[in-house]
N, C-alpha and C. Protein backbone atom coordinates (compact mmCIF):
# COMPACT_ATOMS: atom_id res chain seq x y z
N UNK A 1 -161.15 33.06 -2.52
CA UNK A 1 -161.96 33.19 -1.36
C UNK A 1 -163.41 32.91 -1.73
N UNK A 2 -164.18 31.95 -1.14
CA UNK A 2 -165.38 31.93 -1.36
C UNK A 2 -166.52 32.63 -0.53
N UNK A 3 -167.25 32.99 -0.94
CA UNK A 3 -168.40 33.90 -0.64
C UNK A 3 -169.12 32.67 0.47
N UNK A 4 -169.24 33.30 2.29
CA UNK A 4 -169.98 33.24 2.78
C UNK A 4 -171.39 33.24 2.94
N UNK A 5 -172.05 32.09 2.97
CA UNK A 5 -173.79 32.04 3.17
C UNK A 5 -173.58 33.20 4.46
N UNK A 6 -175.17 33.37 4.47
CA UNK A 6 -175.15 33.93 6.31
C UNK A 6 -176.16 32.71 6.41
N UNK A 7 -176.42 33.00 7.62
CA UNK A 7 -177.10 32.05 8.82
C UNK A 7 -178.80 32.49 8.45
N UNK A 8 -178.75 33.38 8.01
CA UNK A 8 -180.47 34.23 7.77
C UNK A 8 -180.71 33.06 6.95
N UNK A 9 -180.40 32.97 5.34
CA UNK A 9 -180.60 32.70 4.08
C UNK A 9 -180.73 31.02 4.31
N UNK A 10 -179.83 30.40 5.33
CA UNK A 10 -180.55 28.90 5.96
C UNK A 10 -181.89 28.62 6.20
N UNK A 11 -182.13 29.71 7.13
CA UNK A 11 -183.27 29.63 8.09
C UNK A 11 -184.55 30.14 7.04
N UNK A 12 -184.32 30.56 6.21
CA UNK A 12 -184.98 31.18 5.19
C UNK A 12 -185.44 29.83 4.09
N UNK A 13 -185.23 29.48 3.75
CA UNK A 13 -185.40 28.12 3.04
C UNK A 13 -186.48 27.38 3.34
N UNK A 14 -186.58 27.07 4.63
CA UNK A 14 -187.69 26.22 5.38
C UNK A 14 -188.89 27.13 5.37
N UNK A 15 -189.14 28.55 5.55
CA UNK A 15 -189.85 29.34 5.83
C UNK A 15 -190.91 29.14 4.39
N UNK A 16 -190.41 29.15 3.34
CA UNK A 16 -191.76 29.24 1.93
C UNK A 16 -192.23 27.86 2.24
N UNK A 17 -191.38 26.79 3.37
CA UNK A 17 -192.38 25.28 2.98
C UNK A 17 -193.34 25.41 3.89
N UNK A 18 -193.23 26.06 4.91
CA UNK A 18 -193.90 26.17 6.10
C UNK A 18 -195.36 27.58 5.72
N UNK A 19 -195.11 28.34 5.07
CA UNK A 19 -195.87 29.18 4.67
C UNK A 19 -197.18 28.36 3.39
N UNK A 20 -196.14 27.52 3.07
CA UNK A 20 -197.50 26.54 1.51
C UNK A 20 -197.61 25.64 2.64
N UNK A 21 -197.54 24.98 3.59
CA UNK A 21 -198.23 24.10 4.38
C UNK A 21 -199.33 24.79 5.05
N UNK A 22 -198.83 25.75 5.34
CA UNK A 22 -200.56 26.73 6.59
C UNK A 22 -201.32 27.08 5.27
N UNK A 23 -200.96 27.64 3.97
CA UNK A 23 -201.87 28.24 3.22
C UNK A 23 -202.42 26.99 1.91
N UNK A 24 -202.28 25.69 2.33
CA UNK A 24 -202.45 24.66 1.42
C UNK A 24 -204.28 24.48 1.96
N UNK A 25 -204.54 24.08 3.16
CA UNK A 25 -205.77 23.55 3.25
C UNK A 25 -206.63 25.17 3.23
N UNK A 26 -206.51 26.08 3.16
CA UNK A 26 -207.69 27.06 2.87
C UNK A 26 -207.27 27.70 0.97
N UNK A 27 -206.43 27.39 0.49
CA UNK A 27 -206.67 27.03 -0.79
C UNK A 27 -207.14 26.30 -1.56
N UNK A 28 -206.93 24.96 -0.80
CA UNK A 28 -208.10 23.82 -1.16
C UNK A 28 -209.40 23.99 -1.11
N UNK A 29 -209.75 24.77 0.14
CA UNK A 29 -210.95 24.99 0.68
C UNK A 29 -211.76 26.25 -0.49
N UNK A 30 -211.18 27.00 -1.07
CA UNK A 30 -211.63 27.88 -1.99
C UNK A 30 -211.41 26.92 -3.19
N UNK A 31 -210.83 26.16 -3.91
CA UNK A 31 -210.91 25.54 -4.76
C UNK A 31 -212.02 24.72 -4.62
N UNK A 32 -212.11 23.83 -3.67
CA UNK A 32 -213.55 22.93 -3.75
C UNK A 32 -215.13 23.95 -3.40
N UNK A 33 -214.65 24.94 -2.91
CA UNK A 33 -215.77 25.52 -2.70
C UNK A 33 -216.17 25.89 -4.19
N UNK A 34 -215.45 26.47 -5.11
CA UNK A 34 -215.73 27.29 -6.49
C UNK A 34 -215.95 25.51 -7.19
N UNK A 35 -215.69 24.27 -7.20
CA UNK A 35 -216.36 23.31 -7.53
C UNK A 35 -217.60 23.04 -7.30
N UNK A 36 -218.01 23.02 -5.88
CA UNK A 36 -219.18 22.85 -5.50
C UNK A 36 -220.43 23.55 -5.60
N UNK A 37 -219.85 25.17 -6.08
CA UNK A 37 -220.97 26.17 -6.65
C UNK A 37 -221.34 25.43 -7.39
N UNK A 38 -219.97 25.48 -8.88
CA UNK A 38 -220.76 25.24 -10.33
C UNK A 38 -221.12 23.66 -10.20
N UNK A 39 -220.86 22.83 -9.39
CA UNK A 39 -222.42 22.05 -8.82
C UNK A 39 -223.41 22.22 -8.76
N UNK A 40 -223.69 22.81 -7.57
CA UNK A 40 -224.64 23.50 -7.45
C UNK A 40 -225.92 24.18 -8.28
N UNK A 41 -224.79 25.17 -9.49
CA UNK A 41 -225.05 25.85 -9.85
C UNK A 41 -225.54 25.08 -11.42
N UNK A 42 -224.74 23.98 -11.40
CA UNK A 42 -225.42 23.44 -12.51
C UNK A 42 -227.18 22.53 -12.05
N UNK A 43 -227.13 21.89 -11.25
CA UNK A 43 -228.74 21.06 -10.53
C UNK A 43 -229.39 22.08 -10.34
N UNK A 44 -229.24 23.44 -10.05
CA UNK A 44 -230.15 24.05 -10.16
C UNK A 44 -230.74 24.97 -11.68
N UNK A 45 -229.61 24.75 -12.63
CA UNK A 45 -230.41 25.06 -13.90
C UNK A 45 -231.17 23.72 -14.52
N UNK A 46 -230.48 22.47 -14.23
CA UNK A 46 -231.46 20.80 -14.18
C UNK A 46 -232.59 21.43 -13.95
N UNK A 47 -232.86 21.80 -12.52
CA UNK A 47 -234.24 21.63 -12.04
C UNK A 47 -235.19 22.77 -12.36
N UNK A 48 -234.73 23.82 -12.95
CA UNK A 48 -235.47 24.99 -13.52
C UNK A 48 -236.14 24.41 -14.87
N UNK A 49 -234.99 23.65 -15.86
CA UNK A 49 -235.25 23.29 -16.83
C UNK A 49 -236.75 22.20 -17.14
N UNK A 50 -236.45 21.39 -15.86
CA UNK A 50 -237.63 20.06 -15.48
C UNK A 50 -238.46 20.74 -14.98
N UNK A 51 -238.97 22.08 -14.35
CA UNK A 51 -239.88 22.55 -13.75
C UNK A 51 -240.81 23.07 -15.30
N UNK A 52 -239.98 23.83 -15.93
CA UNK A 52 -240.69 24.24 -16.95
C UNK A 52 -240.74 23.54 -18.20
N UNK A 53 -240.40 22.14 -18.22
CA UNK A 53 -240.91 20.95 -19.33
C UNK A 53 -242.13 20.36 -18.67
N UNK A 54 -242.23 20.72 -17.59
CA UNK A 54 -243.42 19.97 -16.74
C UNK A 54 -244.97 20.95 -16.40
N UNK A 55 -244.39 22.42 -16.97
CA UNK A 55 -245.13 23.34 -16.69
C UNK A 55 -245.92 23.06 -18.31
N UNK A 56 -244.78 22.96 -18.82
CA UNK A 56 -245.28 22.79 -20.25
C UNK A 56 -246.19 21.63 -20.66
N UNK A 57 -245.53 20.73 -20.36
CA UNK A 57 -246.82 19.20 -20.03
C UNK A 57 -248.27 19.73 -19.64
N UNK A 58 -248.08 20.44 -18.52
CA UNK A 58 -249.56 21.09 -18.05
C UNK A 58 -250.45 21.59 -18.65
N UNK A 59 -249.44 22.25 -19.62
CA UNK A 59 -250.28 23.80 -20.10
C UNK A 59 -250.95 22.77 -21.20
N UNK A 60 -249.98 21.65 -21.62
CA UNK A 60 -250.90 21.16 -22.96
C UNK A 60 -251.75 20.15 -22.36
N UNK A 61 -251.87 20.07 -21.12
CA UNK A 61 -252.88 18.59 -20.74
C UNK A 61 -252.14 17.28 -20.93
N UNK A 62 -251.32 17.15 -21.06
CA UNK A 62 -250.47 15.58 -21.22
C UNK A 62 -250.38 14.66 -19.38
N UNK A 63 -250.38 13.80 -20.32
CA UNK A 63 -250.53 12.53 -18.89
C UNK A 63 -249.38 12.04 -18.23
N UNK A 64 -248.95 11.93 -17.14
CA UNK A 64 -247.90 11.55 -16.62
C UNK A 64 -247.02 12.70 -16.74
N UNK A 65 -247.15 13.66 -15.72
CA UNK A 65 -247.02 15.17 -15.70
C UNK A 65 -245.43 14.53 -14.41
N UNK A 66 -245.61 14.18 -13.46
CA UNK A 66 -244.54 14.24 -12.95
C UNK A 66 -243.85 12.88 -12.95
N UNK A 67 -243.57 12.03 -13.70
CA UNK A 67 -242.79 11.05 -14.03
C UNK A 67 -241.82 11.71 -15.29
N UNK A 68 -242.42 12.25 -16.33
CA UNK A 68 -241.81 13.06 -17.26
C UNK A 68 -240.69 14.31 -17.12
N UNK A 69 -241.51 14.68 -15.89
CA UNK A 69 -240.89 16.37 -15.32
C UNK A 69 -239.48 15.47 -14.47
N UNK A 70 -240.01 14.78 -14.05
CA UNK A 70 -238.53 14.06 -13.14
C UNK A 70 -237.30 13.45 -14.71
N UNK A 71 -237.97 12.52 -15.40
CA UNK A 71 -236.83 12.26 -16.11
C UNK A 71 -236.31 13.36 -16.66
N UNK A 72 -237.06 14.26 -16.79
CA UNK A 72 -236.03 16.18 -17.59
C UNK A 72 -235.45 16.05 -16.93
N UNK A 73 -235.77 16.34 -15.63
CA UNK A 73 -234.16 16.33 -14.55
C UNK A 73 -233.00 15.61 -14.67
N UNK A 74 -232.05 15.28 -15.77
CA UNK A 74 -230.92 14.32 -16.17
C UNK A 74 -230.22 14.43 -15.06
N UNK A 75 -229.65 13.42 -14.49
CA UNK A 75 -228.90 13.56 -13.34
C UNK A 75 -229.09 13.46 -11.74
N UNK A 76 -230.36 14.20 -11.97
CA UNK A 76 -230.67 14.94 -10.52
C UNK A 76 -231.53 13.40 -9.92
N UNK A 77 -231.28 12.77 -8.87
CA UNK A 77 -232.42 11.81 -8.31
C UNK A 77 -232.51 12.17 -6.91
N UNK A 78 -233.36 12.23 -5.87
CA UNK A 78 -234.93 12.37 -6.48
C UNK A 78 -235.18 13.88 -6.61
N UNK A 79 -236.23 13.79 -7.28
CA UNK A 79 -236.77 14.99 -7.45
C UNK A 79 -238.21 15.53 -7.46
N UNK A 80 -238.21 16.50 -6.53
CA UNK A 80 -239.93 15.97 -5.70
C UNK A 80 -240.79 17.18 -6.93
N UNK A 81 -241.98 16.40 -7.28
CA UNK A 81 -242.30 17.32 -8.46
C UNK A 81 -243.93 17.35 -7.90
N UNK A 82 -244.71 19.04 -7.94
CA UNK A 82 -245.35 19.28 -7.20
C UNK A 82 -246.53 20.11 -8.29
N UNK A 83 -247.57 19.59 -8.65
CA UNK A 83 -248.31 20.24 -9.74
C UNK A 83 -249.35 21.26 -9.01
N UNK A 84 -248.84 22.35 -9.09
CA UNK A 84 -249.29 23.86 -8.54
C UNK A 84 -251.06 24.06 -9.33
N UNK A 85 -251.21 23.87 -10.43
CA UNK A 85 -252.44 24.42 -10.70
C UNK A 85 -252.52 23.47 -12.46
N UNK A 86 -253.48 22.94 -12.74
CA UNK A 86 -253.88 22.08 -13.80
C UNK A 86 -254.49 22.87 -14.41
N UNK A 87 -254.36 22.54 -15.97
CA UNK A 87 -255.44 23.21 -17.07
C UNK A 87 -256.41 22.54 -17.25
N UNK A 88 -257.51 22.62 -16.80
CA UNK A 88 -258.99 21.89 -17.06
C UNK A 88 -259.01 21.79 -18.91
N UNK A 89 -259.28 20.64 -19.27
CA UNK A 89 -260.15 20.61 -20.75
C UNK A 89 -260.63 21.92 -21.21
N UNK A 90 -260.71 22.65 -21.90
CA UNK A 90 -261.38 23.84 -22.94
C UNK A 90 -260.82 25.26 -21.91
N UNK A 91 -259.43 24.80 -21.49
CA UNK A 91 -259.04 26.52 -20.53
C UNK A 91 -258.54 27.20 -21.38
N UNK A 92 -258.83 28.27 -21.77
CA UNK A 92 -258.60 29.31 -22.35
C UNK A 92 -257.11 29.66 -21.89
N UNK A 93 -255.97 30.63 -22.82
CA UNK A 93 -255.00 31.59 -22.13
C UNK A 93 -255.14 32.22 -20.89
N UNK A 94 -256.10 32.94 -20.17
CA UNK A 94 -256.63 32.72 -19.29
C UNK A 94 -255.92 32.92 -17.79
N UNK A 95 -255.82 31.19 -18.12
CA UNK A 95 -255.57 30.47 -16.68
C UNK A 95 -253.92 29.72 -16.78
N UNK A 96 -253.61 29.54 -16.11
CA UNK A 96 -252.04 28.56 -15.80
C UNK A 96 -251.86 27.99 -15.60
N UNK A 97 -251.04 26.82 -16.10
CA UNK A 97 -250.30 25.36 -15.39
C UNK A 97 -248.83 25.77 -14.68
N UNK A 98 -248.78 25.33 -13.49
CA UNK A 98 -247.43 25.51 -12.85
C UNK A 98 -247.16 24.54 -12.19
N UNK A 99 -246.09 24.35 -12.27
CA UNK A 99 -245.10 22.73 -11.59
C UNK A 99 -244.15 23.35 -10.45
N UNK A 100 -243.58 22.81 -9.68
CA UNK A 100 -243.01 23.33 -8.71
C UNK A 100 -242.04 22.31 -8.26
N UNK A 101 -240.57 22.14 -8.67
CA UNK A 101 -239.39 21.16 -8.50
C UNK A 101 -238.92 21.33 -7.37
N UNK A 102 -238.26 19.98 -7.00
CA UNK A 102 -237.60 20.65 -5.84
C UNK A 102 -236.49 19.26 -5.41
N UNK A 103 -235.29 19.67 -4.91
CA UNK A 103 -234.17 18.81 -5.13
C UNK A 103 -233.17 18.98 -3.92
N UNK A 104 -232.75 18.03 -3.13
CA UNK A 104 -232.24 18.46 -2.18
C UNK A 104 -230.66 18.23 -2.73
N UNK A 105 -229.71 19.09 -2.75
CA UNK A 105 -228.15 18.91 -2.96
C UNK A 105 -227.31 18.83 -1.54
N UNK A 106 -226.53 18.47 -1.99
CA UNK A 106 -225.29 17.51 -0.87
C UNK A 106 -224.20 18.16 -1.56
N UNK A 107 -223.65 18.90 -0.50
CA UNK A 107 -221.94 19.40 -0.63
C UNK A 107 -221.12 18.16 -0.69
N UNK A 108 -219.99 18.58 -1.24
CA UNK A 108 -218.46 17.86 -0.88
C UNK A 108 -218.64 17.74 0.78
N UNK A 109 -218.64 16.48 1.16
CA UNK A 109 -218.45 16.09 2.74
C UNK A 109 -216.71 17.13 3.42
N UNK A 110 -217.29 17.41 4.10
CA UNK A 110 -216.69 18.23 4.72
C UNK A 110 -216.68 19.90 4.36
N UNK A 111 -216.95 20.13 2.84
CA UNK A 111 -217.27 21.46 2.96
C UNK A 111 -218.95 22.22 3.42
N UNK A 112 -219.88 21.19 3.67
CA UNK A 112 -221.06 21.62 4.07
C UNK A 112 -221.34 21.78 5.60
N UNK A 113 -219.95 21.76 6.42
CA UNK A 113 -220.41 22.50 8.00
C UNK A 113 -219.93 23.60 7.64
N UNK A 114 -218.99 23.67 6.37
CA UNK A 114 -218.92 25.16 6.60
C UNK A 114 -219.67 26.15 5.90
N UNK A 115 -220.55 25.54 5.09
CA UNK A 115 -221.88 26.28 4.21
C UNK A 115 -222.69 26.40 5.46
N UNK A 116 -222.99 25.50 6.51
CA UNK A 116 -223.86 25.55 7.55
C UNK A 116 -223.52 26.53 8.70
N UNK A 117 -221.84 26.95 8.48
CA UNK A 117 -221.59 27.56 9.82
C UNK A 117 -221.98 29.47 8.92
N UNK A 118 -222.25 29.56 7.98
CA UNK A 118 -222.12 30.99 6.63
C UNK A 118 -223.75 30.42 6.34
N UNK A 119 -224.50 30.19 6.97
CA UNK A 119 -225.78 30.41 6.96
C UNK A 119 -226.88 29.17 5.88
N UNK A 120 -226.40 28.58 5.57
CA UNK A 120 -227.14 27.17 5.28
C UNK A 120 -227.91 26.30 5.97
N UNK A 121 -228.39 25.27 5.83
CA UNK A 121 -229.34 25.09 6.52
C UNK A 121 -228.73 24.21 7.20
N UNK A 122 -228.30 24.29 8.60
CA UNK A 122 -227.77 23.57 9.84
C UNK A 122 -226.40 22.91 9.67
N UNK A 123 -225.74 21.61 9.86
CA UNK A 123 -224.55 21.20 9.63
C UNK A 123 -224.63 19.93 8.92
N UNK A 124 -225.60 19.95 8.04
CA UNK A 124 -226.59 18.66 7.71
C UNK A 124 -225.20 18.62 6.12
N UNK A 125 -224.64 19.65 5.84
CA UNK A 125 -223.72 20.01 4.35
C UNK A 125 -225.16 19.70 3.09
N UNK A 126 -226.45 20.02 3.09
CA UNK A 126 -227.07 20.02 2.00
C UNK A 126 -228.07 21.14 2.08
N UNK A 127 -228.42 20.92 0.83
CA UNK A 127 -229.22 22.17 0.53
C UNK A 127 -230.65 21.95 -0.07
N UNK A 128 -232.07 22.80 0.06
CA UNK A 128 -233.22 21.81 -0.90
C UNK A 128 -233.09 23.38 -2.02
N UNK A 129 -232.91 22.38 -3.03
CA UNK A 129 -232.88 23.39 -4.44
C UNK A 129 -234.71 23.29 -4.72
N UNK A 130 -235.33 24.57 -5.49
CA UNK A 130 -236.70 24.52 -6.02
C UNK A 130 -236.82 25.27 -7.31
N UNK A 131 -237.31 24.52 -8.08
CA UNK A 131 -237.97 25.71 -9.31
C UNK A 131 -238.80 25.74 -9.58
N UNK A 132 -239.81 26.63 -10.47
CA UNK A 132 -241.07 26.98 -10.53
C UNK A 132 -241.17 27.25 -12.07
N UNK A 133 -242.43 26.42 -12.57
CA UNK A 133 -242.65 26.60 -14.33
C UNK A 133 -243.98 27.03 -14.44
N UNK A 134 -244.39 28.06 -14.93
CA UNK A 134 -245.97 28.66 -15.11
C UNK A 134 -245.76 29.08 -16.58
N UNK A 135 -246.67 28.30 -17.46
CA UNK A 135 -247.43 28.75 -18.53
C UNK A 135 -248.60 28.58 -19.07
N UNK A 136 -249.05 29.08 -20.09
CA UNK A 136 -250.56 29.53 -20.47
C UNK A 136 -251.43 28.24 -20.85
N UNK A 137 -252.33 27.61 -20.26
CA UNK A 137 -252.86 26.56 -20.94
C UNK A 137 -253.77 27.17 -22.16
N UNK A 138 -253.01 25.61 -22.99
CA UNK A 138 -253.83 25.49 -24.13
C UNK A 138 -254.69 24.25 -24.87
N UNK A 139 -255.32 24.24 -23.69
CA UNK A 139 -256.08 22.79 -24.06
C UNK A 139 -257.72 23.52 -24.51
């Protein structure tokens, strides 16, 4: 005598494909999202890094303060570079050179209406990244 299926254990089969089909695109959606941080999350240590090679340019008086501060930025194009306060010739510790970066990032297309709908800036999917470099002139 062979052992009867039931009718449940049929209908049951289809049910785990139908359950990974509804839970496939918001798994994706957390997967590209945790991509797009450490994106993110990497252009904005870029642009911290170029803020304060450029702060540093300042502090020593060097020429071509934001052509330099942009190529630090590896990667990042463009990158708007904004010289906050210059060290005059004979400035003492004193006073400060500060640079001020700033970088606009672009989500994965399609995950930035939903950074925009969780409080980002509109449905545009980008973001303006900024960093700030202040140190002691020593010219």
């Amino acid at each position: 005598m062979k052992p009867r299926r039931s009718s449940r254990a049929g209908a049951d089969r289809g049910a785990a494909a139908v359950e990974f089909a509804l839970l496939l695109p918001l798994l994706l959606l957390v997967v590209m999202g945790i991509v797009d941080f450490g994106r993110m999350l990497n252009a904005q240590e870029t642009l911290t890094n170029a803020a304060r090679e450029g702060a540093r340019l300042v502090a020593l008086g060097q020429p071509n303060v934001a052509s330099r501060t942009q190529a630090a930025a590896t990667g990042l194009s463009p990158v708007g570079v904004a010289i906050q306060s210059s060290c005059p010739t004979g400035a003492g510790p004193g006073s400060n050179g500060g640079v001020q970066t700033s970088y606009t990032f672009q989500f994965t297309p399609g995950l930035g209406y939903l950074v925009g709908l969780f409080g980002g800036s509109g449905l545009s999917g980008q973001t303006t990244l900024t960093a700030q470099g202040v140190m002691p002139c020593e010219t």
